[in-house]
N, C-alpha and C. Protein backbone atom coordinates (compact mmCIF):
# COMPACT_ATOMS: atom_id res chain seq x y z
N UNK A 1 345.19 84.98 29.00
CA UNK A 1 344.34 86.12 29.19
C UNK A 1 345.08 87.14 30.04
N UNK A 2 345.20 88.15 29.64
CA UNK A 2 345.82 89.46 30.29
C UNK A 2 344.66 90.15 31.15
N UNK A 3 344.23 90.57 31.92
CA UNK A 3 343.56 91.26 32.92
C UNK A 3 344.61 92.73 33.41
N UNK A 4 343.67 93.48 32.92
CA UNK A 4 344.40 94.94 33.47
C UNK A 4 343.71 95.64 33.97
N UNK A 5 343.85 96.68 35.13
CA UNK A 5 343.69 97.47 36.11
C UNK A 5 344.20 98.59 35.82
N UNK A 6 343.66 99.52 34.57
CA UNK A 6 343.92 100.65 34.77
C UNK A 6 343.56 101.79 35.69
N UNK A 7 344.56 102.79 36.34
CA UNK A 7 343.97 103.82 37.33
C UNK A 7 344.82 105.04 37.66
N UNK A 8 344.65 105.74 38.09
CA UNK A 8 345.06 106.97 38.66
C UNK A 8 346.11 106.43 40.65
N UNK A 9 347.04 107.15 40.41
CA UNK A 9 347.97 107.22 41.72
C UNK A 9 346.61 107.27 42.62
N UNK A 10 345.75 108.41 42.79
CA UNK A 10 345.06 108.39 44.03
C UNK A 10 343.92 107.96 44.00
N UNK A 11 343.33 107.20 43.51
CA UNK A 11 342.03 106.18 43.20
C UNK A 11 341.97 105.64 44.38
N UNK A 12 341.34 105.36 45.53
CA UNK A 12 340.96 104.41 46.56
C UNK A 12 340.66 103.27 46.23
N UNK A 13 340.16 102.88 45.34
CA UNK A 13 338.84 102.02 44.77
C UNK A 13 340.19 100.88 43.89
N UNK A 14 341.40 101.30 43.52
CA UNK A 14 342.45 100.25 42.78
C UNK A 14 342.61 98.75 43.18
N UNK A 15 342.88 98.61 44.68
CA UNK A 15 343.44 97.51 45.60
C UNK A 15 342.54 96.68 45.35
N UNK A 16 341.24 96.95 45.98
CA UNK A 16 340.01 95.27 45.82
C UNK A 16 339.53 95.13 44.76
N UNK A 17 339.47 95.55 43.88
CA UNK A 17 339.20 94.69 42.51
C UNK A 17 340.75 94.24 41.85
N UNK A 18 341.92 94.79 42.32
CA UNK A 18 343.30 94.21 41.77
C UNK A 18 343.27 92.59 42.31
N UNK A 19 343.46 93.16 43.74
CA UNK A 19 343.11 92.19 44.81
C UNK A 19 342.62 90.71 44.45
N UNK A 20 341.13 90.81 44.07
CA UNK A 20 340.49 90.29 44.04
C UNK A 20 340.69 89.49 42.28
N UNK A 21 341.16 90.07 41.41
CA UNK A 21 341.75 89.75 40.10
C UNK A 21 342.85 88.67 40.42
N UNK A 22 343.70 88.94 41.36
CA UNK A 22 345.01 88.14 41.72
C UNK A 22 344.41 87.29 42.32
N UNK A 23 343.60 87.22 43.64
CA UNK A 23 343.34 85.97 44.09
C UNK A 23 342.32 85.19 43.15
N UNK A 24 341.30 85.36 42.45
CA UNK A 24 340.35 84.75 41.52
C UNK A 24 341.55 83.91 40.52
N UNK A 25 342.93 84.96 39.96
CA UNK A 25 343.54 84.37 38.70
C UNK A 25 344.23 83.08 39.37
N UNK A 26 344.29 83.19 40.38
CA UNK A 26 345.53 81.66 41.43
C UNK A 26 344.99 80.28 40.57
N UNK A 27 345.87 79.64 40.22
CA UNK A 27 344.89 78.16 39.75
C UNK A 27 344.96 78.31 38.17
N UNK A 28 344.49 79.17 37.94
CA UNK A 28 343.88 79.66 36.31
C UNK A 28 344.76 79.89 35.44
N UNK A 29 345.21 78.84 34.45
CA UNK A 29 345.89 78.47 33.54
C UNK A 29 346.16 79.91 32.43
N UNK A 30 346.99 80.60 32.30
CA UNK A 30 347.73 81.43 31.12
C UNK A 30 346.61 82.84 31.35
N UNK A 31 346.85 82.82 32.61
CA UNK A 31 345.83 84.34 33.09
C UNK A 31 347.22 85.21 33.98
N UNK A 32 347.19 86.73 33.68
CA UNK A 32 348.18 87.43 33.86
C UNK A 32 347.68 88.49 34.72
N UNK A 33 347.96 89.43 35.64
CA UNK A 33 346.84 89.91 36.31
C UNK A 33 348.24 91.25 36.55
N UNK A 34 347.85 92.30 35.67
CA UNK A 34 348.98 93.67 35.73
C UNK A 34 348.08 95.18 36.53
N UNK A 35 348.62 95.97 36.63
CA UNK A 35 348.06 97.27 37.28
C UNK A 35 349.19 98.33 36.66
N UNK A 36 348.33 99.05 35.84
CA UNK A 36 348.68 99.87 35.04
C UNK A 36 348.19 101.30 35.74
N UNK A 37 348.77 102.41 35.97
CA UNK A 37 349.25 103.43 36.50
C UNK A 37 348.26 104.74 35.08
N UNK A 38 347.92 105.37 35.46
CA UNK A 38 347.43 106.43 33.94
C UNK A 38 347.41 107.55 34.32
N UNK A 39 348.62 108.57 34.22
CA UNK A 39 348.35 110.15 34.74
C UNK A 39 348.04 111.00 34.20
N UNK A 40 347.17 110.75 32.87
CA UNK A 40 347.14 112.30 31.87
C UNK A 40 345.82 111.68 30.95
N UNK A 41 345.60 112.65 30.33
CA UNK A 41 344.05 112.37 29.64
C UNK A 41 344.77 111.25 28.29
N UNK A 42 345.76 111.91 27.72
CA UNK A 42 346.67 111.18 26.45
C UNK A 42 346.24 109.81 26.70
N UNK A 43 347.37 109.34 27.62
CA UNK A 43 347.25 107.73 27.99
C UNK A 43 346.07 107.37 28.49
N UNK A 44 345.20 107.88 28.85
CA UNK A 44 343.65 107.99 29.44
C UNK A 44 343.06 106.85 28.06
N UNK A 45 343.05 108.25 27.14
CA UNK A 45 342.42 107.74 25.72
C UNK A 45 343.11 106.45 25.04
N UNK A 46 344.68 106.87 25.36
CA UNK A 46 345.32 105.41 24.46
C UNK A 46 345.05 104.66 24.71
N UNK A 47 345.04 104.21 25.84
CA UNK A 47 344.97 102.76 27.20
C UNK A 47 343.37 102.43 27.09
N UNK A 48 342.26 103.16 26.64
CA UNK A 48 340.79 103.14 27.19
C UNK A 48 340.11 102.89 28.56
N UNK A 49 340.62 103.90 29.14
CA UNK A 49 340.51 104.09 30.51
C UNK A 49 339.48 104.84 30.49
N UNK A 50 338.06 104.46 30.87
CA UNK A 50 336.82 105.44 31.42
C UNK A 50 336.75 105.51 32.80
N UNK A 51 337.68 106.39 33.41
CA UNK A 51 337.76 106.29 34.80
C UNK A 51 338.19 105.13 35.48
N UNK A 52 339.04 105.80 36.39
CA UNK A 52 339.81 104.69 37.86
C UNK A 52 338.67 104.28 38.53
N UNK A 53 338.65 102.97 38.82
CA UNK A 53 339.33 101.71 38.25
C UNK A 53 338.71 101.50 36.37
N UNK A 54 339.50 101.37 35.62
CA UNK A 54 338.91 100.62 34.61
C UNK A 54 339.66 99.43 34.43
N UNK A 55 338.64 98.01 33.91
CA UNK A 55 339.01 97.02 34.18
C UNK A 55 339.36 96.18 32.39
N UNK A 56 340.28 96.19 31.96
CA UNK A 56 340.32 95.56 30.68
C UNK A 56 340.58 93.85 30.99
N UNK A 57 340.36 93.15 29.74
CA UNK A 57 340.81 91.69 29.36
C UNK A 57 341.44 91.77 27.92
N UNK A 58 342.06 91.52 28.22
CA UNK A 58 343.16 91.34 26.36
C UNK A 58 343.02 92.71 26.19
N UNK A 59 342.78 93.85 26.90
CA UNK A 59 342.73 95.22 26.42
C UNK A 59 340.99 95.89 25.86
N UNK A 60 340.08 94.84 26.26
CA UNK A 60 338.80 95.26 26.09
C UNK A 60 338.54 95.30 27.21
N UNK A 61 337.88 96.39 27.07
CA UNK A 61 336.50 97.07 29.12
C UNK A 61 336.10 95.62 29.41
N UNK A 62 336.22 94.86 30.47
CA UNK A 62 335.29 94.39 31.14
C UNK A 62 333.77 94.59 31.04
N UNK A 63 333.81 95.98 31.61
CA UNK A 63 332.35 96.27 32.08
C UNK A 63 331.98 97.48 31.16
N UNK A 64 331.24 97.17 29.65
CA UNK A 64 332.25 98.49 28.10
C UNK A 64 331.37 99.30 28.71
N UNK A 65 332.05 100.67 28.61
CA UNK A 65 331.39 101.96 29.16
C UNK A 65 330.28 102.59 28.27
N UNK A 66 329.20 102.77 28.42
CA UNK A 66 328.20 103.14 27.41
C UNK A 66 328.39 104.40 26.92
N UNK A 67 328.94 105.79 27.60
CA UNK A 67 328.98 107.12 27.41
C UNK A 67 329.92 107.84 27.61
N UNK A 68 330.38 108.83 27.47
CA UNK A 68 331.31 109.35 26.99
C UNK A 68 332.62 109.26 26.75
N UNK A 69 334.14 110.38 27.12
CA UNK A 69 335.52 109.62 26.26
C UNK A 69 335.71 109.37 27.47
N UNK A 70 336.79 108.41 27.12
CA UNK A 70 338.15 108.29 27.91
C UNK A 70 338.77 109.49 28.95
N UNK A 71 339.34 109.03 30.30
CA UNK A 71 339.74 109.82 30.76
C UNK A 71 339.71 109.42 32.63
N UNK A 72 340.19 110.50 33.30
CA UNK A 72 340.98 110.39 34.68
C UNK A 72 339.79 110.20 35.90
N UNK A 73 338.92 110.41 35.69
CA UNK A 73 337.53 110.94 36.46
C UNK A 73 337.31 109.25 37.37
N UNK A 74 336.81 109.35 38.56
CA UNK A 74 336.22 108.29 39.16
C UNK A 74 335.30 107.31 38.27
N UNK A 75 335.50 105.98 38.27
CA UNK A 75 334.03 105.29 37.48
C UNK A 75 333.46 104.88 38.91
N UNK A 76 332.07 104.42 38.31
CA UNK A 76 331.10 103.79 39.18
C UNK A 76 330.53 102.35 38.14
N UNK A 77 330.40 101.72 38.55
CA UNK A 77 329.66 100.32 38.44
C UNK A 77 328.18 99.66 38.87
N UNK A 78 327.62 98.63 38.11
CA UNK A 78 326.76 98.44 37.90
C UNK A 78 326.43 97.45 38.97
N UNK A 79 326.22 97.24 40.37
CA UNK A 79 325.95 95.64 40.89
C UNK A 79 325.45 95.16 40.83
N UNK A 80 325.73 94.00 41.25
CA UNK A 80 324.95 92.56 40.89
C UNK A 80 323.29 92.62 41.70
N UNK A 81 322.66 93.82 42.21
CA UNK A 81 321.50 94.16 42.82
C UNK A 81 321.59 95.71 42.51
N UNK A 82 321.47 96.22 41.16
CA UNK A 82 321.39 97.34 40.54
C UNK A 82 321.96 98.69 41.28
N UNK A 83 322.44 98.43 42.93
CA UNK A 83 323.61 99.19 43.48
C UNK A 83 324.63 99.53 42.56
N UNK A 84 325.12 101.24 42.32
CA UNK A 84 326.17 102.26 42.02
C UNK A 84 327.49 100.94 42.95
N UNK A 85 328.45 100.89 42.77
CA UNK A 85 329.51 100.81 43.41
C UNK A 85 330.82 101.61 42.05
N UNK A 86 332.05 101.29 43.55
CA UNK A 86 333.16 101.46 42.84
C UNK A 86 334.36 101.09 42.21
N UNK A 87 333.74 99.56 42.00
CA UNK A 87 334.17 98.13 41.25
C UNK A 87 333.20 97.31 41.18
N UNK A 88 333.71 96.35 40.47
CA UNK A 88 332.88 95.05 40.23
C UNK A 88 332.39 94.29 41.48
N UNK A 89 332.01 93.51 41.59
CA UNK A 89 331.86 92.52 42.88
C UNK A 89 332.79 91.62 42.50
N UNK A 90 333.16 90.76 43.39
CA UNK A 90 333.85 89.76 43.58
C UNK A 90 333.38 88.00 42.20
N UNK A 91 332.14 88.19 42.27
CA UNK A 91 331.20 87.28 41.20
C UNK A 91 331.10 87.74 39.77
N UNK A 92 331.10 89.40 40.05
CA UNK A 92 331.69 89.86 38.55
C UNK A 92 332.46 89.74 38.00
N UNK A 93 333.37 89.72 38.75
CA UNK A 93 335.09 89.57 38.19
C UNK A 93 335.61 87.85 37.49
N UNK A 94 334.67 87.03 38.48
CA UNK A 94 334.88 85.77 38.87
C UNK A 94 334.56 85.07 37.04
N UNK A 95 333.10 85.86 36.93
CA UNK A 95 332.65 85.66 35.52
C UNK A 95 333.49 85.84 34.67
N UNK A 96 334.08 87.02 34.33
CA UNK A 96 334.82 87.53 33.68
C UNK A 96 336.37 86.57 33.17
N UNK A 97 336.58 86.10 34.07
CA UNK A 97 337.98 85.05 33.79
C UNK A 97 336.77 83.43 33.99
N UNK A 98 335.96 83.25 33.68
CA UNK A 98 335.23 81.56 33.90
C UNK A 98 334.78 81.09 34.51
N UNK A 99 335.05 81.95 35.56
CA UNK A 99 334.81 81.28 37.33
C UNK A 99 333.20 81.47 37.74
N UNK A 100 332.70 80.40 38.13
CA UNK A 100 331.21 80.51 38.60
C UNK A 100 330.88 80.89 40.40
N UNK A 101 330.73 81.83 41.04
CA UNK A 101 331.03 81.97 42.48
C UNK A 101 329.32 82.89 42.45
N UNK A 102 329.14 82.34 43.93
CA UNK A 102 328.39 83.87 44.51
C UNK A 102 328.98 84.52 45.69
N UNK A 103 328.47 85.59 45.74
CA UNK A 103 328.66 86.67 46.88
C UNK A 103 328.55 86.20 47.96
């Protein structure tokens, strides 16, 4: 499983969900954990980047964006207590590669 971290140079929001991708993948058999860089709307769209951070697996959204294109703009996220954030939680992510955890 490939796990990617697409984002923008000045995204704040990159590190703890990378972070947190690398320490969750430790242990976890044929899991790859990359951070991919996106400076222009082009690669925005190629890559399917709906805003820094976007989080792919094998190259599908994590978390699939319901509305509009591709592109450079901040995302926000859904939490696990219907809280806006600016990544996943730590239990989101955890799901995402198999892992059963709480907060």
């Amino acid at each position: 499983m490939r796990l990617t971290v697409l984002h923008t140079s000045d995204c704040p929001r990159t590190r703890p969900p990378l972070d947190e991708l690398i320490s969750l993948s430790r242990g976890v058999e044929d899991v790859e954990v990359e951070s991919i860089e996106v400076r222009d709307e082009q690669t925005a769209r190629e890559l399917g980047c709906h805003g820094s951070p976007t989080l792919l697996v094998d190259g599908d959204d994590l978390f699939p964006y319901e509305t509009g294109d591709a592109g450079l703009a901040r995302r926000l996220y859904q939490g696990e207590r219907a809280q806006r954030r600016g990544y996943p939680s730590r239990a989101q992510l955890a799901r995402v590669i198999g892992l059963e955890i709480t907060e």
